[in-house]
PDB file of N, CA and C in Angstrom:
ATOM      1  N   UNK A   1      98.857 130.212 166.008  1.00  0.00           N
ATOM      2  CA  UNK A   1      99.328 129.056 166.733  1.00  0.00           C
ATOM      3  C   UNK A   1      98.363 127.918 166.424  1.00  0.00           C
ATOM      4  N   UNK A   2      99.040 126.691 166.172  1.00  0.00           N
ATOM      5  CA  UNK A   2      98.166 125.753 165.677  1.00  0.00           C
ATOM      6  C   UNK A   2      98.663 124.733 166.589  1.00  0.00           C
ATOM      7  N   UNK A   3      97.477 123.627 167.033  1.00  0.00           N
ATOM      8  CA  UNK A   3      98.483 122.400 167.931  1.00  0.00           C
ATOM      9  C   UNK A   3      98.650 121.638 166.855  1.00  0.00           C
ATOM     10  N   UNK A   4     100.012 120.788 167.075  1.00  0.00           N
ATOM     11  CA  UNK A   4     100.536 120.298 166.057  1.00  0.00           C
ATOM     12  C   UNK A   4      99.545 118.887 165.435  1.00  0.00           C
ATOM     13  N   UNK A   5      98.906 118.460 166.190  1.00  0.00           N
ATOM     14  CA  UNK A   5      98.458 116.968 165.606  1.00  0.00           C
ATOM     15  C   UNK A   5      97.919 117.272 164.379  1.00  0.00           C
ATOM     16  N   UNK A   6      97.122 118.626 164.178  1.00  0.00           N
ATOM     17  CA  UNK A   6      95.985 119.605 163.194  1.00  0.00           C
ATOM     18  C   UNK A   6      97.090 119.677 161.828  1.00  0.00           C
ATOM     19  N   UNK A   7      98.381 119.858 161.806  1.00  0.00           N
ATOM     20  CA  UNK A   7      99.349 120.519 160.880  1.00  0.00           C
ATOM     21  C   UNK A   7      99.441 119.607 160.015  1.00  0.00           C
ATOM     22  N   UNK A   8      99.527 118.540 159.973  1.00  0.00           N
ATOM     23  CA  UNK A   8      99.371 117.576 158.827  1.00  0.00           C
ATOM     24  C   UNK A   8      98.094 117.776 157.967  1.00  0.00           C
ATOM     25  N   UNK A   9      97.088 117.958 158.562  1.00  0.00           N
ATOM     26  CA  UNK A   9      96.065 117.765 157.981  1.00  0.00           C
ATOM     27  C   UNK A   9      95.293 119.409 156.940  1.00  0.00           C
ATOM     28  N   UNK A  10      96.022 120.369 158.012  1.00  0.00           N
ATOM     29  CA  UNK A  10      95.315 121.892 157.053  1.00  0.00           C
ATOM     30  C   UNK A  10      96.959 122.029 156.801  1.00  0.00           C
ATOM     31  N   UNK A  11      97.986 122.068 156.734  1.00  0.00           N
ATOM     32  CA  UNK A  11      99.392 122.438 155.966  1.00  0.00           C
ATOM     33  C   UNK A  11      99.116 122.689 154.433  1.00  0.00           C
ATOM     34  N   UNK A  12      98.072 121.774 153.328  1.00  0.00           N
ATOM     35  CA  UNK A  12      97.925 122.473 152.451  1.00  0.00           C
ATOM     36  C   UNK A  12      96.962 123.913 152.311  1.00  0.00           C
ATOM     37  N   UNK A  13      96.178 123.800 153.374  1.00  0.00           N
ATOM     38  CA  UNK A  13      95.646 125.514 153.892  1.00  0.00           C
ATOM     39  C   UNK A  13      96.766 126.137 154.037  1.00  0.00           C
ATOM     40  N   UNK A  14      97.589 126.161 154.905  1.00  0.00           N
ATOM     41  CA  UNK A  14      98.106 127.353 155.340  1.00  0.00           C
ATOM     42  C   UNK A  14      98.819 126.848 154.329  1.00  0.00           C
ATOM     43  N   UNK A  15      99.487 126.619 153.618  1.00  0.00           N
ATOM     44  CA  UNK A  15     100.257 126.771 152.612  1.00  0.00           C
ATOM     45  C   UNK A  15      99.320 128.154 151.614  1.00  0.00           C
ATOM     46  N   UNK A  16      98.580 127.757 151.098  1.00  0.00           N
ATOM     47  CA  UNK A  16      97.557 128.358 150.533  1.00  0.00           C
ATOM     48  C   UNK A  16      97.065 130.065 151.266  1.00  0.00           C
ATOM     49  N   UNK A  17      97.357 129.773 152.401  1.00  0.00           N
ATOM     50  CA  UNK A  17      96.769 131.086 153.055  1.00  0.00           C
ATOM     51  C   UNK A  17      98.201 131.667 153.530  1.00  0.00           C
ATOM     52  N   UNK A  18      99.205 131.315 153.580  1.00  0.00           N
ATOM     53  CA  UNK A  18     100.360 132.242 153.951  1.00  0.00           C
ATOM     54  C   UNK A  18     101.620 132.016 152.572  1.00  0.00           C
ATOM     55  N   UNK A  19     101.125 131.900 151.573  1.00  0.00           N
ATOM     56  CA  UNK A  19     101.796 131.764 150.189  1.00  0.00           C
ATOM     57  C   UNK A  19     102.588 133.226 149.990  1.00  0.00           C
ATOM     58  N   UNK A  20     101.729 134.574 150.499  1.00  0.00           N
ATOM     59  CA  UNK A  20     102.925 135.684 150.662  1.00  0.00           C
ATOM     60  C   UNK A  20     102.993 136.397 151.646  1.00  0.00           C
ATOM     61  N   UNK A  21     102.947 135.480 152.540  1.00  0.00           N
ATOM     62  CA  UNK A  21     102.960 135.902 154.069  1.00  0.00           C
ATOM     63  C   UNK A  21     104.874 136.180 154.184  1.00  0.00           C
ATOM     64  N   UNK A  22     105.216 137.162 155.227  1.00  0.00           N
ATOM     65  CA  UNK A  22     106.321 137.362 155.592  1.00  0.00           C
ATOM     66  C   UNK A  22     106.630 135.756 156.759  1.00  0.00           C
ATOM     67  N   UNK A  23     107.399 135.359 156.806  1.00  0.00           N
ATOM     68  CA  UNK A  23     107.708 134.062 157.467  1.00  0.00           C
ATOM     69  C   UNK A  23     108.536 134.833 158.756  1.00  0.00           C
ATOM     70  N   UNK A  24     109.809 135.440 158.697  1.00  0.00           N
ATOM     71  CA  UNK A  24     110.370 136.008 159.868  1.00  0.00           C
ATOM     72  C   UNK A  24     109.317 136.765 160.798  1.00  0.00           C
ATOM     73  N   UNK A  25     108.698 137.783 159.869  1.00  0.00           N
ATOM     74  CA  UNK A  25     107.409 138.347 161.134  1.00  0.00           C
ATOM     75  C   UNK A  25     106.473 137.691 161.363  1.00  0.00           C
ATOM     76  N   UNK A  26     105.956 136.940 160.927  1.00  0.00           N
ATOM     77  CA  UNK A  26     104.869 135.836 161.623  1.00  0.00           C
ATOM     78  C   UNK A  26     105.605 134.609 162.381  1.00  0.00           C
ATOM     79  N   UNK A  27     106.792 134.508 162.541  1.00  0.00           N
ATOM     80  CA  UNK A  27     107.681 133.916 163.640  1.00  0.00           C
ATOM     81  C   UNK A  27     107.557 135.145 164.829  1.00  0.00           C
ATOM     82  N   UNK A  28     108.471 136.150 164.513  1.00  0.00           N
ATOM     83  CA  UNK A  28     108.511 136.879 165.728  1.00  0.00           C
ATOM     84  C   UNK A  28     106.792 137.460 166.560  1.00  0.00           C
ATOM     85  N   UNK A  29     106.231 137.920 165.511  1.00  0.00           N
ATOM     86  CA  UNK A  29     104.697 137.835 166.139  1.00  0.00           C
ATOM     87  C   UNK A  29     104.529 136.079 166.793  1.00  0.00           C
ATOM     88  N   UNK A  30     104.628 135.181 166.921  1.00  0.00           N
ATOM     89  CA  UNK A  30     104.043 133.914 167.113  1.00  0.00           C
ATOM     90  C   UNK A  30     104.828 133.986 168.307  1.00  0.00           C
ATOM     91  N   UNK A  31     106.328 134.618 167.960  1.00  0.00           N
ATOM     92  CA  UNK A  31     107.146 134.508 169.618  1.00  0.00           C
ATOM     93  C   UNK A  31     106.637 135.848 170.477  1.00  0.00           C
ATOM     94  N   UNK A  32     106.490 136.676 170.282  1.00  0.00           N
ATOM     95  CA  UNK A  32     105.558 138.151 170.704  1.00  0.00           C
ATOM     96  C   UNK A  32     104.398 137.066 171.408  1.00  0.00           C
ATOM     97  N   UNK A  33     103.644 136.532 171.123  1.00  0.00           N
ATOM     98  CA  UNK A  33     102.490 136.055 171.572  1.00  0.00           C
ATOM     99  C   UNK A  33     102.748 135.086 173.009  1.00  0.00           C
ATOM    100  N   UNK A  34     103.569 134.190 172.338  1.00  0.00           N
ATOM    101  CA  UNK A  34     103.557 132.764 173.080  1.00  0.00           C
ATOM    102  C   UNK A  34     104.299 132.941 174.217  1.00  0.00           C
ATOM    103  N   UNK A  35     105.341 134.283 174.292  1.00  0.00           N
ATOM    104  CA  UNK A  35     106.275 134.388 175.217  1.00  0.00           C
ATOM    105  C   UNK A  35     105.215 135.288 176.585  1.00  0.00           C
ATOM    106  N   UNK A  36     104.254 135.293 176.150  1.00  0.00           N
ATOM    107  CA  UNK A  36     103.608 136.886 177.006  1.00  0.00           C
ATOM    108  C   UNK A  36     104.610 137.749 176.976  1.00  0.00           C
ATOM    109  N   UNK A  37     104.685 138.270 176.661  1.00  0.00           N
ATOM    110  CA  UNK A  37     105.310 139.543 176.322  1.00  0.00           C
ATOM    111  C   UNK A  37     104.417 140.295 175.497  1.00  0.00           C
ATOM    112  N   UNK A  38     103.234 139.859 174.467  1.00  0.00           N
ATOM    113  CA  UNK A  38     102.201 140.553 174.635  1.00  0.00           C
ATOM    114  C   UNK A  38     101.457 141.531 175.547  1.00  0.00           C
ATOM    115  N   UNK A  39     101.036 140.056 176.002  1.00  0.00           N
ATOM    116  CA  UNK A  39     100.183 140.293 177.240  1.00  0.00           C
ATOM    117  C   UNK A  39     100.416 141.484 178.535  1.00  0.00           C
ATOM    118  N   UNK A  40     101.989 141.320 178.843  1.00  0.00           N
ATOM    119  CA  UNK A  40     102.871 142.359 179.601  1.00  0.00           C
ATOM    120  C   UNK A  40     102.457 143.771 178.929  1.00  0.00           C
ATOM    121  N   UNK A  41     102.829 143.802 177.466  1.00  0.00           N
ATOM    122  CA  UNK A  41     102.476 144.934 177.105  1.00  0.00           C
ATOM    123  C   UNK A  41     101.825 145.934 177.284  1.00  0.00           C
ATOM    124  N   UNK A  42     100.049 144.606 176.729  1.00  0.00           N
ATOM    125  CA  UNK A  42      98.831 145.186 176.992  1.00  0.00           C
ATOM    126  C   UNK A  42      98.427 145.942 178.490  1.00  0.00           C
ATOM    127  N   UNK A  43      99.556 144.937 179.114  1.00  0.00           N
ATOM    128  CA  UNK A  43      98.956 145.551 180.941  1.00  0.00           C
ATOM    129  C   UNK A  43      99.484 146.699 181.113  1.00  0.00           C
ATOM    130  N   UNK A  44     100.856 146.862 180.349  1.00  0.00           N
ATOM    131  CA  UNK A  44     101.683 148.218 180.455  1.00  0.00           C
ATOM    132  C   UNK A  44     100.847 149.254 179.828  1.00  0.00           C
ATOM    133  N   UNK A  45     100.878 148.936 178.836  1.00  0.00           N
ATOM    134  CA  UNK A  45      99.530 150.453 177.967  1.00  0.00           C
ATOM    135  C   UNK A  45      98.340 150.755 178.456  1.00  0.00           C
ATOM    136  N   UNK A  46      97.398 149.401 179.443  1.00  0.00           N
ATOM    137  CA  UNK A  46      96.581 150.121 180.290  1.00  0.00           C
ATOM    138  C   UNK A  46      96.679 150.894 181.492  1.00  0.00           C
ATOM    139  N   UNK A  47      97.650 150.361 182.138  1.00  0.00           N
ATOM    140  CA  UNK A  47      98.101 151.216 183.218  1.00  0.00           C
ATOM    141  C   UNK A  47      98.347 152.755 182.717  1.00  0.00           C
ATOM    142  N   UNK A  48      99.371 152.820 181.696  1.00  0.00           N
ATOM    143  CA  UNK A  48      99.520 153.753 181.592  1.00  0.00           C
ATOM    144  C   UNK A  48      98.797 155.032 180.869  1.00  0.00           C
ATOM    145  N   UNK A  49      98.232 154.366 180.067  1.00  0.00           N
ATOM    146  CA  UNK A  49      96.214 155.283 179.677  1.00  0.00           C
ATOM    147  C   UNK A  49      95.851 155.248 180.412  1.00  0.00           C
ATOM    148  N   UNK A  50      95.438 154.577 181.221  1.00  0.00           N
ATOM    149  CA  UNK A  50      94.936 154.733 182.578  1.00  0.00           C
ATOM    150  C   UNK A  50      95.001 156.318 183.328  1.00  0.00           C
ATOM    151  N   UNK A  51      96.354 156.372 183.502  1.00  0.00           N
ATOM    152  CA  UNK A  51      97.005 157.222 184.335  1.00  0.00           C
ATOM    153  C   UNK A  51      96.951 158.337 183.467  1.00  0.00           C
ATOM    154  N   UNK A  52      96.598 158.599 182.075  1.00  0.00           N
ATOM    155  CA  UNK A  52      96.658 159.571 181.054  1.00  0.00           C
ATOM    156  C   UNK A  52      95.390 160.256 181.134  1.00  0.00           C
ATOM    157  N   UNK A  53      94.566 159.410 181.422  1.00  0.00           N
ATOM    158  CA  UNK A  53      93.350 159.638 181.666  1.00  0.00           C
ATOM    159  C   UNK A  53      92.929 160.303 182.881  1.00  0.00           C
ATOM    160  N   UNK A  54      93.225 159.718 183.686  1.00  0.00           N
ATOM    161  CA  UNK A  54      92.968 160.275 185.065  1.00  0.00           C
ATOM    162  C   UNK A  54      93.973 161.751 185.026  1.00  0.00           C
ATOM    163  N   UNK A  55      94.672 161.809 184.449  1.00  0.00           N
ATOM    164  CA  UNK A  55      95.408 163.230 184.428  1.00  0.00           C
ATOM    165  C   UNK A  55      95.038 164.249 184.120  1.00  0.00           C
ATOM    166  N   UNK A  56      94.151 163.493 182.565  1.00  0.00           N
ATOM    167  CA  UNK A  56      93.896 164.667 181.623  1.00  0.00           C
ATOM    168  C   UNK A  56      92.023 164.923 182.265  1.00  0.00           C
ATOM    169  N   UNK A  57      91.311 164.261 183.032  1.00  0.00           N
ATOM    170  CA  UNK A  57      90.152 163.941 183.782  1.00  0.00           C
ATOM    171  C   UNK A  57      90.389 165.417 184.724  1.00  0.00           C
ATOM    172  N   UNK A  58      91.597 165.276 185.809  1.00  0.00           N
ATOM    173  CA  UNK A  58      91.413 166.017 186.500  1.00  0.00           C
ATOM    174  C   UNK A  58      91.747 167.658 185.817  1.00  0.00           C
ATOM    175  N   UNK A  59      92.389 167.283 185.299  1.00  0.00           N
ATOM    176  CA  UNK A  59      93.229 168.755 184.451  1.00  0.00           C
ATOM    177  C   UNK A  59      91.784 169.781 183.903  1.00  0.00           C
ATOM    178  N   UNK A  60      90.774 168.907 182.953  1.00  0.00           N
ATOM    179  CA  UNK A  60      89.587 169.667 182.762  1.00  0.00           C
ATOM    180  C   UNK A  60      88.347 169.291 183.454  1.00  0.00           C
ATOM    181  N   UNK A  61      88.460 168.963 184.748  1.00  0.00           N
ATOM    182  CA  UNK A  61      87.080 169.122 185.829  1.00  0.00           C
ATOM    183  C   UNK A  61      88.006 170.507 186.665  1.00  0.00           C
ATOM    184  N   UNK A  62      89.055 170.659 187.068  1.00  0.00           N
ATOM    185  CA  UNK A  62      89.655 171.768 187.568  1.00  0.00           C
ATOM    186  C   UNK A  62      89.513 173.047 186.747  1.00  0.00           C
ATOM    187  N   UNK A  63      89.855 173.194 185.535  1.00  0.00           N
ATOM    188  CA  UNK A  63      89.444 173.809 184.252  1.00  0.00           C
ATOM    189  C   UNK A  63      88.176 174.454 184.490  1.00  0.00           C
ATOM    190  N   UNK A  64      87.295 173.424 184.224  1.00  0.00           N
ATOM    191  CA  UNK A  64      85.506 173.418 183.638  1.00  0.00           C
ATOM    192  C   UNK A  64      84.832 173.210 184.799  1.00  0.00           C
ATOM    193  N   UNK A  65      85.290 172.559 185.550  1.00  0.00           N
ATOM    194  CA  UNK A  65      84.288 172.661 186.996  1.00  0.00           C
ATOM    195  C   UNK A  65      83.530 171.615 186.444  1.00  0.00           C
ATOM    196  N   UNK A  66      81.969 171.977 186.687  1.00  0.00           N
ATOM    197  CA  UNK A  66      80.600 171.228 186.384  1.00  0.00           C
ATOM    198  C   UNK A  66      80.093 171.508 185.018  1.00  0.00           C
ATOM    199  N   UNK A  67      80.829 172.564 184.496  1.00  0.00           N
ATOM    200  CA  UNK A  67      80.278 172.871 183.466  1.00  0.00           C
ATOM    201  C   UNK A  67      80.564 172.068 181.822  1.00  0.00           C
ATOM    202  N   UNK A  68      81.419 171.156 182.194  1.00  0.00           N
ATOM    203  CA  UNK A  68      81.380 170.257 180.937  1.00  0.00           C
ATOM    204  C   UNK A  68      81.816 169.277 182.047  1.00  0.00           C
ATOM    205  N   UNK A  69      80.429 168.460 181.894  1.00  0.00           N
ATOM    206  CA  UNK A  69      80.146 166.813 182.031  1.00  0.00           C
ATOM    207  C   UNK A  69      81.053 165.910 181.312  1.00  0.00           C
ATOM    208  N   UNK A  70      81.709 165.317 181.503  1.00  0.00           N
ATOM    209  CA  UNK A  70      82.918 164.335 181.159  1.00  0.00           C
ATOM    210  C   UNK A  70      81.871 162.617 180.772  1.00  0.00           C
ATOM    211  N   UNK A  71      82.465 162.732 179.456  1.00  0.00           N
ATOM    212  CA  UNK A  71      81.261 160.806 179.370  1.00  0.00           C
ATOM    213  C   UNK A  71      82.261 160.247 178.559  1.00  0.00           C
ATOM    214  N   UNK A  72      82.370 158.610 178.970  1.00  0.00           N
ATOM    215  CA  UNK A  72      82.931 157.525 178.184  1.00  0.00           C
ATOM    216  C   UNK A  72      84.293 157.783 179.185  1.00  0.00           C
ATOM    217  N   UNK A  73      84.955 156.768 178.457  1.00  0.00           N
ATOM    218  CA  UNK A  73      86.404 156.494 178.890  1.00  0.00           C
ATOM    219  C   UNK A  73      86.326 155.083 179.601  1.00  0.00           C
ATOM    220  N   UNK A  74      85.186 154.335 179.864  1.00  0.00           N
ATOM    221  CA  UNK A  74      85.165 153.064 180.706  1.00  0.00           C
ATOM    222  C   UNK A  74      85.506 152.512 180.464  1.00  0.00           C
ATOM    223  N   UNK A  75      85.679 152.432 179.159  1.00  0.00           N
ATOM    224  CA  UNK A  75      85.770 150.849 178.265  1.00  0.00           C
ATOM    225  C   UNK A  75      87.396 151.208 177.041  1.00  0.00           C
ATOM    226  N   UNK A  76      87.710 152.306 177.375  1.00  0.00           N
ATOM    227  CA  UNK A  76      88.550 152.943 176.411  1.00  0.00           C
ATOM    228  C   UNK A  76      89.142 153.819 176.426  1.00  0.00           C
ATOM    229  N   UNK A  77      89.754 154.299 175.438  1.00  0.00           N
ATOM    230  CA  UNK A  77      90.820 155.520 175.536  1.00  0.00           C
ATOM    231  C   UNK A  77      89.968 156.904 175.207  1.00  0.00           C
ATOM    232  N   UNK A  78      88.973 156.883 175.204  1.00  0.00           N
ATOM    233  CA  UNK A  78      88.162 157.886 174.719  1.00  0.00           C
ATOM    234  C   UNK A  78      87.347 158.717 175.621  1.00  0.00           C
ATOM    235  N   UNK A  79      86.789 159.864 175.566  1.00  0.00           N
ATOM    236  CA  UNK A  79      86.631 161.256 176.322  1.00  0.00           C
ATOM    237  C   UNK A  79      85.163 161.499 175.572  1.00  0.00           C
ATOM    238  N   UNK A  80      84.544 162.401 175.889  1.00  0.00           N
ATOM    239  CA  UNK A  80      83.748 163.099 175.137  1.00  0.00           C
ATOM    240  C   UNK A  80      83.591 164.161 176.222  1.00  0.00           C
ATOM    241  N   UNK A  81      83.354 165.438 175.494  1.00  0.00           N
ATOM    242  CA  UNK A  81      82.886 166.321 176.133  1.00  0.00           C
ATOM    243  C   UNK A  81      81.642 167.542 175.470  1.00  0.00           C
ATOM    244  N   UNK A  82      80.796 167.177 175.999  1.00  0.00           N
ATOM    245  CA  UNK A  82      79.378 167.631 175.152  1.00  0.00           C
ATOM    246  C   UNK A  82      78.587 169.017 175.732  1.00  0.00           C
ATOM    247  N   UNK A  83      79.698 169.730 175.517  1.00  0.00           N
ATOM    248  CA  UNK A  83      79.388 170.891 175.795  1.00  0.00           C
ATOM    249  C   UNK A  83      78.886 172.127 174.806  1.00  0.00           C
ATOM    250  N   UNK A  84      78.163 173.513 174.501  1.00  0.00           N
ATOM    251  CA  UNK A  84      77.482 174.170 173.850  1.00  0.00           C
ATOM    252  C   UNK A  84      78.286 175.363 173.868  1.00  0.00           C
ATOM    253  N   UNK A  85      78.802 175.862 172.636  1.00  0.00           N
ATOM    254  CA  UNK A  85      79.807 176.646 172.194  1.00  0.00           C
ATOM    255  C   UNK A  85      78.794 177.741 172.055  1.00  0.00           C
ATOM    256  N   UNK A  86      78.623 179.248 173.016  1.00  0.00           N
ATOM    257  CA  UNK A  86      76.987 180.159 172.540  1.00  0.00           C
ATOM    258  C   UNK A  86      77.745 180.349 171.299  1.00  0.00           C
ATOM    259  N   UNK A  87      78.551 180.916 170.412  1.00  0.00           N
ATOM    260  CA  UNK A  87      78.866 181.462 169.526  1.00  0.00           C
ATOM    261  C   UNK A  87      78.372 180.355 168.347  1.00  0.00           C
ATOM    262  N   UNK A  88      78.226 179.167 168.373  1.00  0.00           N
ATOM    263  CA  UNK A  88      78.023 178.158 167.247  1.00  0.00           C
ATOM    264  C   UNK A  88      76.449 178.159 167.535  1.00  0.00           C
ATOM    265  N   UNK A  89      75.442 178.790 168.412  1.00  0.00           N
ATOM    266  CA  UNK A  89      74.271 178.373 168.328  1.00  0.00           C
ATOM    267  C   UNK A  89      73.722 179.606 167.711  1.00  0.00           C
TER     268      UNK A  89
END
């Protein structure tokens, strides 16, 4: 998204930088964006990792008890579980 007063002046850029750019999908991405409907998205996929998380959270503390410490997931879709296999030591 560019404000328009700017388009006169870099148009031979983006000419230059979208020379084999797809034009229909960088419309519909530009309408994806501008409409929020992004944004909706993004809130939809956190909620619902969210809730994937907390599922799959309780599923192996019920499982494992205390015995595998659960780390990360704050910031992300991600788990770790750093537990000691006796057979691999």
């Amino acid at each position: 998204m560019l404000p328009a007063p700017l388009l006169p002046r870099l148009r031979p850029a983006l000419h230059e930088l979208l020379r084999g750019g797809n034009r229909p999908e960088q419309q519909a991405l530009a309408l994806f964006l501008s409409s929020g409907d992004f944004n909706r998205h993004l809130s939809k996929m956190r909620r619902l990792y969210r809730q994937r998380q907390a599922t799959l959270r309780a599923a192996l503390q019920e499982t494992f008890g205390a015995q595998v410490p659960l780390l990360g997931g704050e910031c992300g879709m991600h788990l770790v579980l750093p537990w000691r296999i006796r057979w691999m030591m």
